[in-house]
Protein backbone atom coordinates (compact mmCIF):
# COMPACT_ATOMS: atom_id res chain seq x y z
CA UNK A 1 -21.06 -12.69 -9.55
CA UNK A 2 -18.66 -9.60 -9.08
CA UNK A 3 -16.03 -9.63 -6.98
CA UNK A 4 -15.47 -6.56 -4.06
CA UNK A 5 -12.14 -5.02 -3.62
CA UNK A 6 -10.85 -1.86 -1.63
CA UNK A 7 -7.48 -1.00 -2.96
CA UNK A 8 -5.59 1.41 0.03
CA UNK A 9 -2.52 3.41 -1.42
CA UNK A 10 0.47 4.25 0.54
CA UNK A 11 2.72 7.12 1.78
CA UNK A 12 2.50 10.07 0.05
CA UNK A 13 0.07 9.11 -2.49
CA UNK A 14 -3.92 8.79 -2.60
CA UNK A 15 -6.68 7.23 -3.89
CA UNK A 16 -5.35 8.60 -7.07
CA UNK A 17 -3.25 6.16 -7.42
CA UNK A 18 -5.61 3.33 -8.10
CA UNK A 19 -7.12 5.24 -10.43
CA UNK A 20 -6.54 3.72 -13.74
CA UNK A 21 -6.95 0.13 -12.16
CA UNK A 22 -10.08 0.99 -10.17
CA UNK A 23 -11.67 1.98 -13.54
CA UNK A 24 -10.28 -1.31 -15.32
CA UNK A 25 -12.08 -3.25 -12.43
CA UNK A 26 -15.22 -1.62 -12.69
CA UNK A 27 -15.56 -1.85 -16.43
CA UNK A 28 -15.45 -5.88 -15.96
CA UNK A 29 -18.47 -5.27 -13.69
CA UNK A 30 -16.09 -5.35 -9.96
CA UNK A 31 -17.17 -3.14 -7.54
CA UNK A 32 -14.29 -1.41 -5.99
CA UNK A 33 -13.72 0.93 -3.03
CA UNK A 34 -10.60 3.52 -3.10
CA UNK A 35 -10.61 6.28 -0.98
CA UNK A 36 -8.07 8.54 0.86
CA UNK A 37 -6.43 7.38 4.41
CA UNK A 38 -7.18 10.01 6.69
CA UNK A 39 -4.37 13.00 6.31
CA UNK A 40 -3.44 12.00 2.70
CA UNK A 41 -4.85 13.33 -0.77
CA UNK A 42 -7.75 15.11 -0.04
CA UNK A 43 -8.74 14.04 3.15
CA UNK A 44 -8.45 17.11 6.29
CA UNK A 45 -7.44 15.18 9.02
CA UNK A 46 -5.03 16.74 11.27
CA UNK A 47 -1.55 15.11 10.84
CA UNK A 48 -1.42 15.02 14.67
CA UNK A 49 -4.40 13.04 14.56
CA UNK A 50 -3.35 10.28 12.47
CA UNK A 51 -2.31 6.79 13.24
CA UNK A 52 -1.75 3.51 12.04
CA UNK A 53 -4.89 2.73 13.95
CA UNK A 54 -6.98 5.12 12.62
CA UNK A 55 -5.54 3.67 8.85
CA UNK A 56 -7.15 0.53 10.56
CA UNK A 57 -10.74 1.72 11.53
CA UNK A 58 -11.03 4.23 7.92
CA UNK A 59 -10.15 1.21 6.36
CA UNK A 60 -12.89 -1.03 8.09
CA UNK A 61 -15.37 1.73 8.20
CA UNK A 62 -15.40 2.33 4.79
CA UNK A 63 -15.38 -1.39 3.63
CA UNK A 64 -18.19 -2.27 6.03
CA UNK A 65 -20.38 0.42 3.52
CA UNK A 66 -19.51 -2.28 0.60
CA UNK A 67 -19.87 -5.49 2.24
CA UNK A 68 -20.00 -6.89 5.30
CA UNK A 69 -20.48 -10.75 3.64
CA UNK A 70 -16.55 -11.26 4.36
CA UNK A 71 -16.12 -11.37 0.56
CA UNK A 72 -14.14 -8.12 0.37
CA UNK A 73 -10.55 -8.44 -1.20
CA UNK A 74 -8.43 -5.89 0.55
CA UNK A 75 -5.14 -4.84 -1.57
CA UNK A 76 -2.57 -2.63 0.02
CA UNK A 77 0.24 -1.10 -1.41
CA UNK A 78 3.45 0.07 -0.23
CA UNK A 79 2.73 1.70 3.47
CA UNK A 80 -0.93 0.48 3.13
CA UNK A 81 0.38 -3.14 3.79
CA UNK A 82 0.69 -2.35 7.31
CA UNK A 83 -2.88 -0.39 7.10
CA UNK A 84 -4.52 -3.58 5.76
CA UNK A 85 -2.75 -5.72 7.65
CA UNK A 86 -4.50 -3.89 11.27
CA UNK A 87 -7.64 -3.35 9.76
CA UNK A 88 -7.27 -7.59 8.66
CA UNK A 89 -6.14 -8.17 12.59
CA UNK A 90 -9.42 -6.10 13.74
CA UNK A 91 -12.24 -7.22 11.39
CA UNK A 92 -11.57 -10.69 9.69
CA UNK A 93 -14.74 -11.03 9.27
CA UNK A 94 -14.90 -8.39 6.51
CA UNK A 95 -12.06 -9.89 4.29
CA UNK A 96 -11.65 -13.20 2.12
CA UNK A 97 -7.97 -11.96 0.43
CA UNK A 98 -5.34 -10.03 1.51
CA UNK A 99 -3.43 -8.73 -1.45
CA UNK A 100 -0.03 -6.92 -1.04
CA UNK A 101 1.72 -4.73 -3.72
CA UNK A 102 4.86 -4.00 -3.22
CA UNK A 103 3.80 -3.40 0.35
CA UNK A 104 5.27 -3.87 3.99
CA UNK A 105 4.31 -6.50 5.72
CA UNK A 106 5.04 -6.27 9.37
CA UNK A 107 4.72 -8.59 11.86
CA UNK A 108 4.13 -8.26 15.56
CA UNK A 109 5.88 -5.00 16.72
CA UNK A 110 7.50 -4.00 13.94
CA UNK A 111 6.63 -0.65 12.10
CA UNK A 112 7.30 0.38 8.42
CA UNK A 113 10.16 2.74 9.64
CA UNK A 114 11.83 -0.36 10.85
CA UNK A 115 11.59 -2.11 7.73
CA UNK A 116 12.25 1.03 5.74
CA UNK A 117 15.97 0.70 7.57
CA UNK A 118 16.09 -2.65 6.54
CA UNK A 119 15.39 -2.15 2.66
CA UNK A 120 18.22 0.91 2.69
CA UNK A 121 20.56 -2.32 4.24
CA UNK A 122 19.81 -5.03 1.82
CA UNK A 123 20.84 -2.14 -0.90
CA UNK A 124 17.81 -0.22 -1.53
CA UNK A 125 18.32 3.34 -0.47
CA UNK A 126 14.73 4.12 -1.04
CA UNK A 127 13.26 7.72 -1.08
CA UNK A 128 14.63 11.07 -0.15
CA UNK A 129 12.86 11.98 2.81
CA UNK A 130 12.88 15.03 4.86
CA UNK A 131 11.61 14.64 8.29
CA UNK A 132 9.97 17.54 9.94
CA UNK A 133 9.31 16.82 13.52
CA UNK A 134 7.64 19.64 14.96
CA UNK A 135 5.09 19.08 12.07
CA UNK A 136 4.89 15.30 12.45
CA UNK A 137 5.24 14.67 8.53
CA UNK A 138 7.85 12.91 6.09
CA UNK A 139 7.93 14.95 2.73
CA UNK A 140 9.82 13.61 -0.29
CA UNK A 141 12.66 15.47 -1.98
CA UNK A 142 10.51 16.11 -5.15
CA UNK A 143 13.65 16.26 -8.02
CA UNK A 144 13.81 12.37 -7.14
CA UNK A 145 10.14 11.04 -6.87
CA UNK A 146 10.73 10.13 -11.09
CA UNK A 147 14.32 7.73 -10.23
CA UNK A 148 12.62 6.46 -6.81
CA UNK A 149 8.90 5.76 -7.86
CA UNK A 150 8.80 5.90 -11.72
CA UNK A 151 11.60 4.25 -12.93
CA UNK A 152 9.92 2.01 -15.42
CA UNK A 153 7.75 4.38 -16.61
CA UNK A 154 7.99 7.25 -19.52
CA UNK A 155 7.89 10.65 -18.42
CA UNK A 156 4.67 10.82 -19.86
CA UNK A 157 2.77 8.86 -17.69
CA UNK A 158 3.97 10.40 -14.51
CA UNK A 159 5.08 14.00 -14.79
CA UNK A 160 1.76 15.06 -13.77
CA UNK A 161 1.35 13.14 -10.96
CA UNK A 162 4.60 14.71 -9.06
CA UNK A 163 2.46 17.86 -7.72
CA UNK A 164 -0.04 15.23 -6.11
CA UNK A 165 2.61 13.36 -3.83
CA UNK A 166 2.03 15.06 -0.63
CA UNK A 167 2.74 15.35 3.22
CA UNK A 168 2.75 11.95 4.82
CA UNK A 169 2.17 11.77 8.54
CA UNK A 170 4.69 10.37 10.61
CA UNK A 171 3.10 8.36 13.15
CA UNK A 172 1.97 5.37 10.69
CA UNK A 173 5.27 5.07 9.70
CA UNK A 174 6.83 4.74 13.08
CA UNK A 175 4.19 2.96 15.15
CA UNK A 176 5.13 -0.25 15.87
CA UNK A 177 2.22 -2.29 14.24
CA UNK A 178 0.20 -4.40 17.29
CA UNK A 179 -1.15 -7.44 15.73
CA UNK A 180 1.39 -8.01 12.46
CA UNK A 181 0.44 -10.35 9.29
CA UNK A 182 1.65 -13.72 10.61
CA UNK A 183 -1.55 -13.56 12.46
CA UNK A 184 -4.31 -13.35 10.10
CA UNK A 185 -6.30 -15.87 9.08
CA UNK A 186 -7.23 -14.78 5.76
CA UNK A 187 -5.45 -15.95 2.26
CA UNK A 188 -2.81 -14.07 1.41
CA UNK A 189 -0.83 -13.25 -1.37
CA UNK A 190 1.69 -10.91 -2.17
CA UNK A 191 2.75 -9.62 -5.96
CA UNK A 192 6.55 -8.28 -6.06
CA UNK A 193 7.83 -5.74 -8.24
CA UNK A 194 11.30 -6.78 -9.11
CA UNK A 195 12.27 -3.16 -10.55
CA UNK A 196 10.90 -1.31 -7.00
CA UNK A 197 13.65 0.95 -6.30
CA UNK A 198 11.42 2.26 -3.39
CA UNK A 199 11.13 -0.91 -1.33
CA UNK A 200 13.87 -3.77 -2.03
CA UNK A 201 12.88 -6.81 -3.83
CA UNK A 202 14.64 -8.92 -1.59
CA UNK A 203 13.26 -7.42 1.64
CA UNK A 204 9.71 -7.87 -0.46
CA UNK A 205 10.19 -11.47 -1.14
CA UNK A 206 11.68 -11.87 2.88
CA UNK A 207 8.27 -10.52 4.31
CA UNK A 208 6.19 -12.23 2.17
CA UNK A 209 7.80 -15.61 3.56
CA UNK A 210 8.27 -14.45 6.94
CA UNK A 211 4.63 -14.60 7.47
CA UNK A 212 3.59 -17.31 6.19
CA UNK A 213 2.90 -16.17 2.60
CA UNK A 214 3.61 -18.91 0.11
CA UNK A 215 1.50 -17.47 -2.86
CA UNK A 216 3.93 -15.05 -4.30
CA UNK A 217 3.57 -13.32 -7.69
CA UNK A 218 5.71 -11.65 -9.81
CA UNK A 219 5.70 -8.86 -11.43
CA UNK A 220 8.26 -6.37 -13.79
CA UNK A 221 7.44 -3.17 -12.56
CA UNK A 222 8.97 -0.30 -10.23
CA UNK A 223 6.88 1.05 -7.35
CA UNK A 224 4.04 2.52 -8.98
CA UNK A 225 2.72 -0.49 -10.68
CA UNK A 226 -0.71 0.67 -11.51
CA UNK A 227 0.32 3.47 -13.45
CA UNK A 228 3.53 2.07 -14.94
CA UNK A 229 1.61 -1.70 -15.95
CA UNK A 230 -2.06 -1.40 -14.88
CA UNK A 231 -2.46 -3.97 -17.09
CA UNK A 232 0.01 -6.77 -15.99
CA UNK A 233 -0.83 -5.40 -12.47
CA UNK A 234 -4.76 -5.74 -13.18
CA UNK A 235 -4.14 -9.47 -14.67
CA UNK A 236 -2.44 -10.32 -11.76
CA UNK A 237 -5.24 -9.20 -9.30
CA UNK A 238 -8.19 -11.10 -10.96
CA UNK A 239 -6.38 -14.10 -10.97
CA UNK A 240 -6.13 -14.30 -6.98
């Protein structure tokens, strides 16, 4: 029987992130959902219009169009922890596994922005960002996406990816998240990327086990596992 998984990307980035992965998945007979949160990639959204909530409800809208037997394993990486980790809080129902990537993991009150401060003090300075408030988005400082995100990788398999990064809204970022990831009932597991220069391994490992999450894999990647070591990365997923 195949398994189901929706794989939710984070800031900046779209569903053409999973790409390479998605495909893997679906050529061992998977089905698998990836799609764009509203505001990012592709999607029109109004920035102004986006929140970590409505992360939540794409996120169980569109999985509810797969499955609704509860045997959907939702994967979130980077930002898109806290995404999955509403839309887990609001329809448990729908998921089996909870899978994080490299991903925040916020509990109760606590927003990505929060933890983003706490990364930069455990040593991780993270990405250049340039807030612009009267728009309501982050944007990166493009000349370091390749040292931040693809620092494991050869220019290769990146350079043409740096034109798709785009606009992230602001309000998923700083919302404080209302029901966090200590509270879901669902098995969890988180894979950390020891090379992440984005998100500090430490502050990975520290979330994972703040929560509650015992089932922690590793991996030798930076951020951007999927396109640096889809395979490891692919491995790693099946074997949840």
């Amino acid at each position: 029987m195949s398994r189901k998984y929706v794989l939710v990307h984070g800031a900046w980035q779209g569903e053409w992130a999973w790409q390479s992965v998605a495909e893997k998945l679906r050529s061992e007979g998977e089905k698998v959902l990836t799609f764009d949160l509203p505001g990012s990639g592709k999607d029109l959204t109004l920035h102004s219009d986006v929140t970590l909530t409505s992360y939540a409800e794409t996120i169980i809208a569109r999985t509810k169009a797969l499955s609704i037997a509860g045997d959907v394993t939702l994967v979130g990486h980077s930002m898109g922890g806290a995404a999955v980790t509403l839309a887990a809080a609001l329809a448990p129902e729908l998921f089996s596994q909870i899978v994080y990537i490299c991903a925040f993991v916020p509990r109760k009150g606590e927003s990505v922005a929060v933890l983003g401060e706490e990364s930069k003090r455990l040593g991780e300075p993270g990405p250049s960002v340039n807030i612009r408030l009267e728009q309501g988005v982050a944007m990166l400082a493009p000349e370091r996406i390749p040292e931040t995100f693809f620092n494991d990788c050869y220019p290769d398999k990146y350079l043409h990816l740096i034109e798709l990064f785009g606009q992230q809204p602001l309000a998923p970022i700083v919302e404080p998240i209302s029901q966090g990831a200590e509270s879901l009932q669902s098995s969890k597991t988180y894979i950390l990327c020891t090379q992440d220069k984005a998100l500090s391994p430490t502050l990975q490992r520290l979330m994972a086990e703040r929560v509650g999450i015992s089932d922690i894999r590793i991996l030798e990647s930076g951020h951007e596992p999927f396109i640096s070591v889809p395979d490891r990365l692919l491995a790693l997923l099946t074997s949840v």
